[in-house]
N, C-alpha and C. Protein backbone atom coordinates (compact mmCIF):
# COMPACT_ATOMS: atom_id res chain seq x y z
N UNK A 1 103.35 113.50 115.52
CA UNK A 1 102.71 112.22 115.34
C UNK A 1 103.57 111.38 114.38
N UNK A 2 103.62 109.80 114.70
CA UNK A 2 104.59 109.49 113.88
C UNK A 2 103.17 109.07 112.35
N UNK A 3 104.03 108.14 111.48
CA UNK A 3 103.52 107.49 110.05
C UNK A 3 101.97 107.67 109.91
N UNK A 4 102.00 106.86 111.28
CA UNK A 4 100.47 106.38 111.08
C UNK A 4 98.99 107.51 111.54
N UNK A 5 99.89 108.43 111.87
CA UNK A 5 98.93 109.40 112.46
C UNK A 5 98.35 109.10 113.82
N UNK A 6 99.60 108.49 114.57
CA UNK A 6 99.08 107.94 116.27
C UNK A 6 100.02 108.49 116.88
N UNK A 7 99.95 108.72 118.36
CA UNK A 7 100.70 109.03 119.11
C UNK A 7 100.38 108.03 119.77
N UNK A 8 101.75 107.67 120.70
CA UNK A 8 102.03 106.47 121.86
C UNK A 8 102.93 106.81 122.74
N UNK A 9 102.33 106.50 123.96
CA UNK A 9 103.08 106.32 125.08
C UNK A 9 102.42 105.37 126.40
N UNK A 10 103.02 106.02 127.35
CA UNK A 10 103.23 105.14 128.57
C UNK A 10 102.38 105.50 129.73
N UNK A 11 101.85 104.77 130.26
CA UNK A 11 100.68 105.73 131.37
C UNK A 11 102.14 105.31 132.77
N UNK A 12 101.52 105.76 133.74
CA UNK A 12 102.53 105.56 135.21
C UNK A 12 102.45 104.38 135.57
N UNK A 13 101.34 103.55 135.36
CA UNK A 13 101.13 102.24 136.01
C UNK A 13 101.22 101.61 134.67
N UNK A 14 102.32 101.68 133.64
CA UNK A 14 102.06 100.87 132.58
C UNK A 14 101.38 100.64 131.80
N UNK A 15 100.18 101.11 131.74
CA UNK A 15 99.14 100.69 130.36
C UNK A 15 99.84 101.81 129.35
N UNK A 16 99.69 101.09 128.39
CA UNK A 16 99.86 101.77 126.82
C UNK A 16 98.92 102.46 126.02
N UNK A 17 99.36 103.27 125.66
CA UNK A 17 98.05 104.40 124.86
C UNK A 17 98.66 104.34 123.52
N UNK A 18 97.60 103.98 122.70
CA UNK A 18 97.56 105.04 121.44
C UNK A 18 96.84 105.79 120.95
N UNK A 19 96.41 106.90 120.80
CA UNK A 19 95.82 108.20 119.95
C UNK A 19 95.50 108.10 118.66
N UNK A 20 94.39 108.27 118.54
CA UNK A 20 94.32 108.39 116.72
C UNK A 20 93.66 109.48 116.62
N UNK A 21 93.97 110.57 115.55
CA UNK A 21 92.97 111.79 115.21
C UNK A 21 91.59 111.07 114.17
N UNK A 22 90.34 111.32 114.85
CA UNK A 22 89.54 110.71 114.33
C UNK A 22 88.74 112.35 112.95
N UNK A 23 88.92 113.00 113.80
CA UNK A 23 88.11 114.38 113.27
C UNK A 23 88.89 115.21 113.23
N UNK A 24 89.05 117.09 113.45
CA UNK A 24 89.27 117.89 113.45
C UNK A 24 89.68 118.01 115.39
N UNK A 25 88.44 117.92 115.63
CA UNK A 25 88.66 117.55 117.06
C UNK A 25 88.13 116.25 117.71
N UNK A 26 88.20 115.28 116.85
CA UNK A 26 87.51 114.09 118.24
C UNK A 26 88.92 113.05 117.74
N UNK A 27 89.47 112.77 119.24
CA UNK A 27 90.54 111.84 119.40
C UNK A 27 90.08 110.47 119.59
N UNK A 28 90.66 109.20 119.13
CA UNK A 28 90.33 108.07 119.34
C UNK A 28 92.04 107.20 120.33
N UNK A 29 90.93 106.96 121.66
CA UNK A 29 92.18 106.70 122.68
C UNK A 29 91.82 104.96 123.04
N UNK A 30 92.93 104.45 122.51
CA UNK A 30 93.31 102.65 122.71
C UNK A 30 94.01 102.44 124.19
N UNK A 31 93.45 102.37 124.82
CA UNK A 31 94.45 101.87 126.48
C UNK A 31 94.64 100.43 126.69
N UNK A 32 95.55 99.67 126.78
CA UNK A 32 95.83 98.22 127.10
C UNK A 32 96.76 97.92 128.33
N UNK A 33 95.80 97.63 129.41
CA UNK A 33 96.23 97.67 130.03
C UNK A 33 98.05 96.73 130.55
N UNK A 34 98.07 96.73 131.88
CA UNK A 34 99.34 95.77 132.65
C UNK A 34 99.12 94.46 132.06
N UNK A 35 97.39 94.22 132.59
CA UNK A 35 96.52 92.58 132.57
C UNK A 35 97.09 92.28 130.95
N UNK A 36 96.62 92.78 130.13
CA UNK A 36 96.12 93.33 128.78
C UNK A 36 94.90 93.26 128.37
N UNK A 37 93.63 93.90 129.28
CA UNK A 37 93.01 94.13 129.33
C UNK A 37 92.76 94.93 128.07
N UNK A 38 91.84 95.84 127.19
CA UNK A 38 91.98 97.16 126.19
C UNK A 38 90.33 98.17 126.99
N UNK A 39 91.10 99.20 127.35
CA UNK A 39 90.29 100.44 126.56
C UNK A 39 90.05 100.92 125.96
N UNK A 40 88.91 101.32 125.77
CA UNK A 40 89.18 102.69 124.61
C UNK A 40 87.73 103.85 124.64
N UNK A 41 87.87 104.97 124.25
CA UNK A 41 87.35 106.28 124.09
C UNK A 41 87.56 106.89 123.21
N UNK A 42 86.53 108.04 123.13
CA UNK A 42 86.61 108.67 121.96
C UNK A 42 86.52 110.31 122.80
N UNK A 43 87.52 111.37 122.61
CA UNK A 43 87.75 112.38 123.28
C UNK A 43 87.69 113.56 122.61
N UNK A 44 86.75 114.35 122.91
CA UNK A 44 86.57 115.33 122.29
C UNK A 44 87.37 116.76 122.29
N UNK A 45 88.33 117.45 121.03
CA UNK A 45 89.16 118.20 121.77
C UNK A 45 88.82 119.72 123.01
N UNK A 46 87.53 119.95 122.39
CA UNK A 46 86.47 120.83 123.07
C UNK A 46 85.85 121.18 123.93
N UNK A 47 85.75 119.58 124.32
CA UNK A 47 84.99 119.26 125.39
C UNK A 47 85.74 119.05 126.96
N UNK A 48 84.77 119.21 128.28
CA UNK A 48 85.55 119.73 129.65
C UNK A 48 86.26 118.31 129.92
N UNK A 49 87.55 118.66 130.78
CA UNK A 49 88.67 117.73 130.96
C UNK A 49 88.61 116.89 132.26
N UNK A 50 86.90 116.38 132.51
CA UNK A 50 86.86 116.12 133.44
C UNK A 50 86.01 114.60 132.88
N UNK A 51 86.30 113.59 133.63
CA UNK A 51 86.31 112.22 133.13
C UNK A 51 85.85 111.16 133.95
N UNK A 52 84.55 111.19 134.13
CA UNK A 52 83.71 110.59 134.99
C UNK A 52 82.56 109.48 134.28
N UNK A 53 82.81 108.28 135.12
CA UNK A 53 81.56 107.60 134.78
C UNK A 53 80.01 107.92 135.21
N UNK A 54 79.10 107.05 134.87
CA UNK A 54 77.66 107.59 134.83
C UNK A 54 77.26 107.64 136.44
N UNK A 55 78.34 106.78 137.45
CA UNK A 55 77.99 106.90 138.58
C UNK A 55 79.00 108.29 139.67
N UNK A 56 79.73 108.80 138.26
CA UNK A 56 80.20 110.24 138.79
C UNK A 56 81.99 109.67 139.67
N UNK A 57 82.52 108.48 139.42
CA UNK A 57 83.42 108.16 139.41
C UNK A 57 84.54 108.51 138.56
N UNK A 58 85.62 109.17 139.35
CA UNK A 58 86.54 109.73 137.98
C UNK A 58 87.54 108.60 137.97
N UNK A 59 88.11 108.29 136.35
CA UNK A 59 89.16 107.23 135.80
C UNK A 59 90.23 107.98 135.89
N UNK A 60 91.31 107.60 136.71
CA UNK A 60 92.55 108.00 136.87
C UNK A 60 92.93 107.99 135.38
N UNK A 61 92.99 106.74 134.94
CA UNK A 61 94.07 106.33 133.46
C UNK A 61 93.39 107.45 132.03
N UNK A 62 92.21 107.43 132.21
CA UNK A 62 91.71 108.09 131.19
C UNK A 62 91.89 109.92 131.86
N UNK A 63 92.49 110.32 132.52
CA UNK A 63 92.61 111.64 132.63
C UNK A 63 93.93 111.98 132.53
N UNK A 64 94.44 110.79 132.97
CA UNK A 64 96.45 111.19 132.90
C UNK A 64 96.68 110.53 131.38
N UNK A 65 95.99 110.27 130.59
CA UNK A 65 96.19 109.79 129.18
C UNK A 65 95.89 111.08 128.41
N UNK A 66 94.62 111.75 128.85
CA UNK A 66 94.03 112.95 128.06
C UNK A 66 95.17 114.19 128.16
N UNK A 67 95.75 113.93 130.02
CA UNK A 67 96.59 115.13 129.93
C UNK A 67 98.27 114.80 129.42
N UNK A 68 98.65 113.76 129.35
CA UNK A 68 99.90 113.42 128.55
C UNK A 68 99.64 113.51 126.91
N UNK A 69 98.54 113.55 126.66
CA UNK A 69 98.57 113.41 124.71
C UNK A 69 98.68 115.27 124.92
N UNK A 70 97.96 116.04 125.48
CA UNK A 70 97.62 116.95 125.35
C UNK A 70 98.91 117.61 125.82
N UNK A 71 99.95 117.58 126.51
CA UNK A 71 101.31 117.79 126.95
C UNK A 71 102.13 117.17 126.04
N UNK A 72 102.05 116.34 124.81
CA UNK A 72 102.60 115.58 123.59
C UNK A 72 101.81 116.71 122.52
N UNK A 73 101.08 116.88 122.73
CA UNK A 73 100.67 117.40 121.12
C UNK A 73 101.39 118.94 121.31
N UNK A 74 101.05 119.36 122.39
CA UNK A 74 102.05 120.66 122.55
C UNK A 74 103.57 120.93 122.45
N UNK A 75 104.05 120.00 122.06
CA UNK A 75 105.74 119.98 122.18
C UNK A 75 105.87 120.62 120.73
């Protein structure tokens, strides 16, 4: 992690992530998009890696973000 205690990178379609360690295990995830639209979530490290809205729709960006920090924190 760099200074600030964030990690950053690049999603495939361009939106930008940054990571913040909020807890022990709960991640705080900033997405901005192409538009510059912003996301954001709060990700639990514990919790299942599956990323669905309330109508059971899964978010591409928020699962290839969870699995690139998580393929970054492992290096």
């Amino acid at each position: 992690m760099t200074n600030d205690n964030s990690i950053r990178f690049t999603l495939s379609d361009d939106t930008r992530v940054i990571v913040k360690k909020v807890t022990n295990s709960k991640y705080d995830f900033e997405l901005t998009l192409p538009n510059g639209n912003r996301k954001t979530f709060i990700w639990r490290g514990d919790a299942s890696n599956e990323f669905g809205d309330r109508n059971g729709d899964i978010d591409g960006r928020i699962t290839e973000a969870v699995q690139q920090f998580l393929s970054a924190s492992n290096d």
